[in-house]
C-alpha atoms as a PDB file:
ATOM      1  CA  UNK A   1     152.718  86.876 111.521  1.00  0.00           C
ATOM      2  CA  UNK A   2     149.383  84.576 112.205  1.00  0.00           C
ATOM      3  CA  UNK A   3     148.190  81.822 109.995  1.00  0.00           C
ATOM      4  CA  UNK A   4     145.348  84.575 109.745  1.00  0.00           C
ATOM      5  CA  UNK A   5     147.204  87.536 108.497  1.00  0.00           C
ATOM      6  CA  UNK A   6     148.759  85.209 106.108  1.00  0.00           C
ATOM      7  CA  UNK A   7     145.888  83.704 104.714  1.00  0.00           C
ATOM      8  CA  UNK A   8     144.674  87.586 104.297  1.00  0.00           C
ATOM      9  CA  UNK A   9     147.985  88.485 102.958  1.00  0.00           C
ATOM     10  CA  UNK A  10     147.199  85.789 100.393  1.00  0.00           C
ATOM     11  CA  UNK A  11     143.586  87.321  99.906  1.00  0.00           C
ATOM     12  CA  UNK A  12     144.713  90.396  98.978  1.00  0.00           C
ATOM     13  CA  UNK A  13     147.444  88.911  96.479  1.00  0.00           C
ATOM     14  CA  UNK A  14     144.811  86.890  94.690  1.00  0.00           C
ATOM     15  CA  UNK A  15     142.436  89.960  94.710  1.00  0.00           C
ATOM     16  CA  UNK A  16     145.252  92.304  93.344  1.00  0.00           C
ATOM     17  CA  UNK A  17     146.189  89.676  90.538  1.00  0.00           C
ATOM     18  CA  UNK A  18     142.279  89.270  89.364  1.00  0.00           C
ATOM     19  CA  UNK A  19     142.164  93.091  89.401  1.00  0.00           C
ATOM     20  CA  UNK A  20     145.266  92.795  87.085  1.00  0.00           C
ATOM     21  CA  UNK A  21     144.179  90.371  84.588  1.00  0.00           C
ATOM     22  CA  UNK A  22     140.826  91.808  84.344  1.00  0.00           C
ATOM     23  CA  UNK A  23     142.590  95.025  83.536  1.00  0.00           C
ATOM     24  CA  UNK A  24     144.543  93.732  80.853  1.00  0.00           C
ATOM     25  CA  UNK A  25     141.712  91.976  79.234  1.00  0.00           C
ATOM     26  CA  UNK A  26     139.503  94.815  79.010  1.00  0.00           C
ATOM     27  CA  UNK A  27     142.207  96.852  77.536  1.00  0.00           C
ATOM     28  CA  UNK A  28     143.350  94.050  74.934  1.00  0.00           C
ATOM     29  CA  UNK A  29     139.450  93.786  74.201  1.00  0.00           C
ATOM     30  CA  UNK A  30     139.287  97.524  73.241  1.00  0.00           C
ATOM     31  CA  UNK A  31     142.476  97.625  71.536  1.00  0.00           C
ATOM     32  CA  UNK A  32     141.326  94.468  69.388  1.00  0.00           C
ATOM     33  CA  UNK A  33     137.859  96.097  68.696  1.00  0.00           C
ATOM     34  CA  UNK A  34     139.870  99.381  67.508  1.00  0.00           C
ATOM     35  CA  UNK A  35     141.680  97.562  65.178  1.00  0.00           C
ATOM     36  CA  UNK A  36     138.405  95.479  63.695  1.00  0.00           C
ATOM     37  CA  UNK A  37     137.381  99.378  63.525  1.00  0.00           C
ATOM     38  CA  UNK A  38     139.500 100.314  61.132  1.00  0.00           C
ATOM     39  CA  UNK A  39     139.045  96.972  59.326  1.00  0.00           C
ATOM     40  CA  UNK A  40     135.558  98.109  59.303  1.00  0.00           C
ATOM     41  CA  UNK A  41     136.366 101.638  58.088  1.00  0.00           C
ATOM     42  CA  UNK A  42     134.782 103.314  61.116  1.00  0.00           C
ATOM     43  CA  UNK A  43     136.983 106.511  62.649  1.00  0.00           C
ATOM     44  CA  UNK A  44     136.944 108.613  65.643  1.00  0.00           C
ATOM     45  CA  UNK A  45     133.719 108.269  67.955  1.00  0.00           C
ATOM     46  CA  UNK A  46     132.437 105.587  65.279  1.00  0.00           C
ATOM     47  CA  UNK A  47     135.396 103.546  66.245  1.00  0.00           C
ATOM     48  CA  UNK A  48     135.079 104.285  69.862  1.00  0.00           C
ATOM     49  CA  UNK A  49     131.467 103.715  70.377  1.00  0.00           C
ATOM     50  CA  UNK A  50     132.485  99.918  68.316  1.00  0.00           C
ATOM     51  CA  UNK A  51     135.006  99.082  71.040  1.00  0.00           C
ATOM     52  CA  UNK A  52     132.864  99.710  73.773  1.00  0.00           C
ATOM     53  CA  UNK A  53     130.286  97.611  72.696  1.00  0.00           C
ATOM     54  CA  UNK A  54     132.683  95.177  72.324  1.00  0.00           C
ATOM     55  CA  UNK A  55     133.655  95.854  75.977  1.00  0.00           C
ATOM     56  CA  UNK A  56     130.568  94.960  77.524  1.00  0.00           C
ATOM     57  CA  UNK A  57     130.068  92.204  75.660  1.00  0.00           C
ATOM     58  CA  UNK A  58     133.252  91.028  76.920  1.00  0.00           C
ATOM     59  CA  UNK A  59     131.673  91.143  79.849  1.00  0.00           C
ATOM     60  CA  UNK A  60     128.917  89.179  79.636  1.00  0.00           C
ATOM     61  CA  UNK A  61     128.771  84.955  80.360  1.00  0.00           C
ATOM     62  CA  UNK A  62     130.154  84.255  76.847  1.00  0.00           C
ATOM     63  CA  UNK A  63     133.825  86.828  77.409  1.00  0.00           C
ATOM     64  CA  UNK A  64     136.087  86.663  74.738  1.00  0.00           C
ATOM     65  CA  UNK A  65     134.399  83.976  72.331  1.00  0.00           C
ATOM     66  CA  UNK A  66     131.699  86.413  71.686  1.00  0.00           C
ATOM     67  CA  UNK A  67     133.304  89.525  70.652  1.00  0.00           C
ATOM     68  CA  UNK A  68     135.353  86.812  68.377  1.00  0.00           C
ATOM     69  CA  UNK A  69     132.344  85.740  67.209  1.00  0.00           C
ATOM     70  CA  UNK A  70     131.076  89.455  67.139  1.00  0.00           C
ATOM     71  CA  UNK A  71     133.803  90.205  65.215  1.00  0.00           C
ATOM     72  CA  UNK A  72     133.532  87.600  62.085  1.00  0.00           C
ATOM     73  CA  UNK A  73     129.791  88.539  61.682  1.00  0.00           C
ATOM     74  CA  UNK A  74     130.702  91.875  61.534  1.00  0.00           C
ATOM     75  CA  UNK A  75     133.812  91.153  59.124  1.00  0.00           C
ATOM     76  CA  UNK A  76     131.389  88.771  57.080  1.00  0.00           C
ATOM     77  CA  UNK A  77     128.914  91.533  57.085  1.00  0.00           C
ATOM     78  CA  UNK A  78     131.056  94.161  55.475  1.00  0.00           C
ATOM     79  CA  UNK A  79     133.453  91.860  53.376  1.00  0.00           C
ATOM     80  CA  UNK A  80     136.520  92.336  55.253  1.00  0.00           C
ATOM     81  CA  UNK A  81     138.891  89.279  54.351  1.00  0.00           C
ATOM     82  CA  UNK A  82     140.544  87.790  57.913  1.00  0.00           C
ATOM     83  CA  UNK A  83     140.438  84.791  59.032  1.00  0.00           C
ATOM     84  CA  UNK A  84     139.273  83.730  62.265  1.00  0.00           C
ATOM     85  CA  UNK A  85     142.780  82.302  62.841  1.00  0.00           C
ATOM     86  CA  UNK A  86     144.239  85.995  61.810  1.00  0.00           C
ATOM     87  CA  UNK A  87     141.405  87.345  64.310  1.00  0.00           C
ATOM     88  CA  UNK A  88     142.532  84.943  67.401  1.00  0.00           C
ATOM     89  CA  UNK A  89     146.556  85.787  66.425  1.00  0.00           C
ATOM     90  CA  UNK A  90     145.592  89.772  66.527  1.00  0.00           C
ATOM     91  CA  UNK A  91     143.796  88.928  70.021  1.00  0.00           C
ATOM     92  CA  UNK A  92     146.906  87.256  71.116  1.00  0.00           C
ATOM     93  CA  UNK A  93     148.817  90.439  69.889  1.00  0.00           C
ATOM     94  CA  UNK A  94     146.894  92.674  72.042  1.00  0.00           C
ATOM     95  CA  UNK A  95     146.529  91.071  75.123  1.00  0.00           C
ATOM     96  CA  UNK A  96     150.278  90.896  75.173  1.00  0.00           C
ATOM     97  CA  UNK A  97     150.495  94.520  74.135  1.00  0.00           C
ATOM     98  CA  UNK A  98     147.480  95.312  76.994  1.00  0.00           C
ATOM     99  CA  UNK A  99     150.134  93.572  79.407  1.00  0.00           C
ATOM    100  CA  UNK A 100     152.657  95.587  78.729  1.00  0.00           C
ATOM    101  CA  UNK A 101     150.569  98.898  78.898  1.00  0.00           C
ATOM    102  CA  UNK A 102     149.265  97.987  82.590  1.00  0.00           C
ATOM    103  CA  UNK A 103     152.777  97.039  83.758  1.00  0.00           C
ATOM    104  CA  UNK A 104     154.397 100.315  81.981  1.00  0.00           C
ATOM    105  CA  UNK A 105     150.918 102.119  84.230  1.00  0.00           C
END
């Protein structure tokens, strides 16, 4: 084996792990944004069209802050009582339930 197809070898590691996380964050994104969903009272395609907003915005420049931030406007904005600390720990929830998903995949 070359330094060259090791330093490929490498490439494709790296690209296969970004692939990976990106995977998982997108799916703990949508599972979060189904769960502020129901906190919202929104069902079905309500709830579905909600998490894919939340999605994309995901990924925009801002990532995960913003749909946070998306989030507690929209909580504020229908009177749903969580705190952005029981927001984050939900987040935290997901992503490791989103890990487990894509590894179980």
């Amino acid at each position: 084996m070359t330094l060259n197809d090791r330093g490929q070898d490498n490439e494709l590691l790296y690209a296969h792990d970004e692939e990976r996380k990106f995977r998982i964050e997108a799916r703990a994104t949508k599972l979060l944004a189904l769960w502020a969903a129901g906190k919202l009272g929104k069902t079905g395609a309500e709830a579905e069209t909600y998490a894919t907003g939340l999605v994309n915005l995901d990924l925009g420049a801002g990532g995960s802050q913003d749909v946070l931030a998306r989030i507690r406007t929209d909580f504020d904005a229908a009177g749903v009582q969580q705190s952005d600390h029981q927001i984050e720990r939900h987040r935290t929830e997901c992503l490791e339930e989103a890990a487990k998903q894509i590894a179980a995949s």
